[in-house]
Protein backbone atom coordinates (compact mmCIF):
# COMPACT_ATOMS: atom_id res chain seq x y z
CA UNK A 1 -45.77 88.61 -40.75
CA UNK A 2 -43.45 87.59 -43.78
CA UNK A 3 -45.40 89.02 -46.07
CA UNK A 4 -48.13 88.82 -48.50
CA UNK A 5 -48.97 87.82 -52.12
CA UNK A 6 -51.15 86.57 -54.47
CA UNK A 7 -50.67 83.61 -55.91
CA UNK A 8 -53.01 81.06 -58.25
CA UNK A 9 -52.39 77.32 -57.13
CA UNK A 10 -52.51 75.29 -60.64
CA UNK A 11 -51.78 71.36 -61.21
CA UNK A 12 -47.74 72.19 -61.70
CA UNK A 13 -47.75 73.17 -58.03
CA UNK A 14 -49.07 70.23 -56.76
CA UNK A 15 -45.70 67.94 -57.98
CA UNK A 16 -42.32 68.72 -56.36
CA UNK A 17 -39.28 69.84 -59.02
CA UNK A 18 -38.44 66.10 -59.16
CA UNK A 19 -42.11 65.16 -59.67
CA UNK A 20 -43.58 63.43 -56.85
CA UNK A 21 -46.80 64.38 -55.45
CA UNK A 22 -46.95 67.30 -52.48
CA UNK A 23 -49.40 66.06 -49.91
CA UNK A 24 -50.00 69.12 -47.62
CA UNK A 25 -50.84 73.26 -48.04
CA UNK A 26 -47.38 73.87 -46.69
CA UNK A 27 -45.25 71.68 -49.17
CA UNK A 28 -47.78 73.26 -52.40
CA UNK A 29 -47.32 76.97 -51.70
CA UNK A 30 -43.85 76.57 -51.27
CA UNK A 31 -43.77 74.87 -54.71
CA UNK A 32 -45.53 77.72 -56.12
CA UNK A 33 -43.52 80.47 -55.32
CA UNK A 34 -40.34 77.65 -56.27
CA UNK A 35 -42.27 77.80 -59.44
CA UNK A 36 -42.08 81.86 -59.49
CA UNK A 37 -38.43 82.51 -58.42
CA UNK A 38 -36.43 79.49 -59.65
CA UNK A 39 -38.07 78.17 -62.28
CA UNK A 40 -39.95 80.78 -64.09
CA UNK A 41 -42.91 78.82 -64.24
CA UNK A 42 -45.55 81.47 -63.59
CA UNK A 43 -49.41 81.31 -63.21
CA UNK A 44 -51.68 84.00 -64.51
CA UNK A 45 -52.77 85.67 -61.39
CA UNK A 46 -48.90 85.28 -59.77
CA UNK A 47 -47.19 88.25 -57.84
CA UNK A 48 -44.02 88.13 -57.15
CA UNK A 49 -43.77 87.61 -53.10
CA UNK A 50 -40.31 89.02 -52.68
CA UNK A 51 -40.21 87.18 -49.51
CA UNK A 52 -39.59 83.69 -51.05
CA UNK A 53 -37.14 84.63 -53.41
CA UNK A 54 -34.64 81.81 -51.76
CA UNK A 55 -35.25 78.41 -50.74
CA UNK A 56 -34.24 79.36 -47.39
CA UNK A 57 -36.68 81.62 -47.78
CA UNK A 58 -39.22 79.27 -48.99
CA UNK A 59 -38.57 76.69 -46.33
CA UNK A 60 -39.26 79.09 -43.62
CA UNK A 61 -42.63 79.89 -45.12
CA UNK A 62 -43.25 76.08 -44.62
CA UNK A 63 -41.67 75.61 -41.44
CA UNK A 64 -44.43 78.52 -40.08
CA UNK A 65 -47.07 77.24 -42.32
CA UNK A 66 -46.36 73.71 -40.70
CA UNK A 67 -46.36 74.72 -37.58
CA UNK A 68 -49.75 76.83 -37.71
CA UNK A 69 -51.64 73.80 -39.54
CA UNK A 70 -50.60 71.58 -36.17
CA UNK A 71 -52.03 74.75 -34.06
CA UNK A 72 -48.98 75.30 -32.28
């Protein structure tokens, strides 16, 4: 386990930084906790998640979270 937080999935995290549209779980939590750490764009019910502080970080929550939505 990586860890654990709470975090409230609004509109902003649906959009990548550059603002295209995420299409999968994987791609929209890592924008949200982007959203947290890098660009200070917090939702109400937001923890921090120390664990995605980085976006090396933040791309191995995807890579895993990839990997488990393709049941591997």
């Amino acid at each position: 386990m990586m860890g654990s937080c709470i975090a409230r999935i609004s509109e902003r995290d649906h959009h990548a930084s550059d603002g295209y549209t995420l299409d999968n779980a994987a791609q929209i939590v890592r924008q949200d906790r982007a959203n947290w750490h890098r660009f200070h764009q917090r939702d109400r019910d937001d923890e921090v998640g120390a664990w995605f502080r980085t976006d090396d970080q933040r791309a191995r929550l995807q890579r895993k979270a990839d990997t488990a939505d393709r049941g591997c």
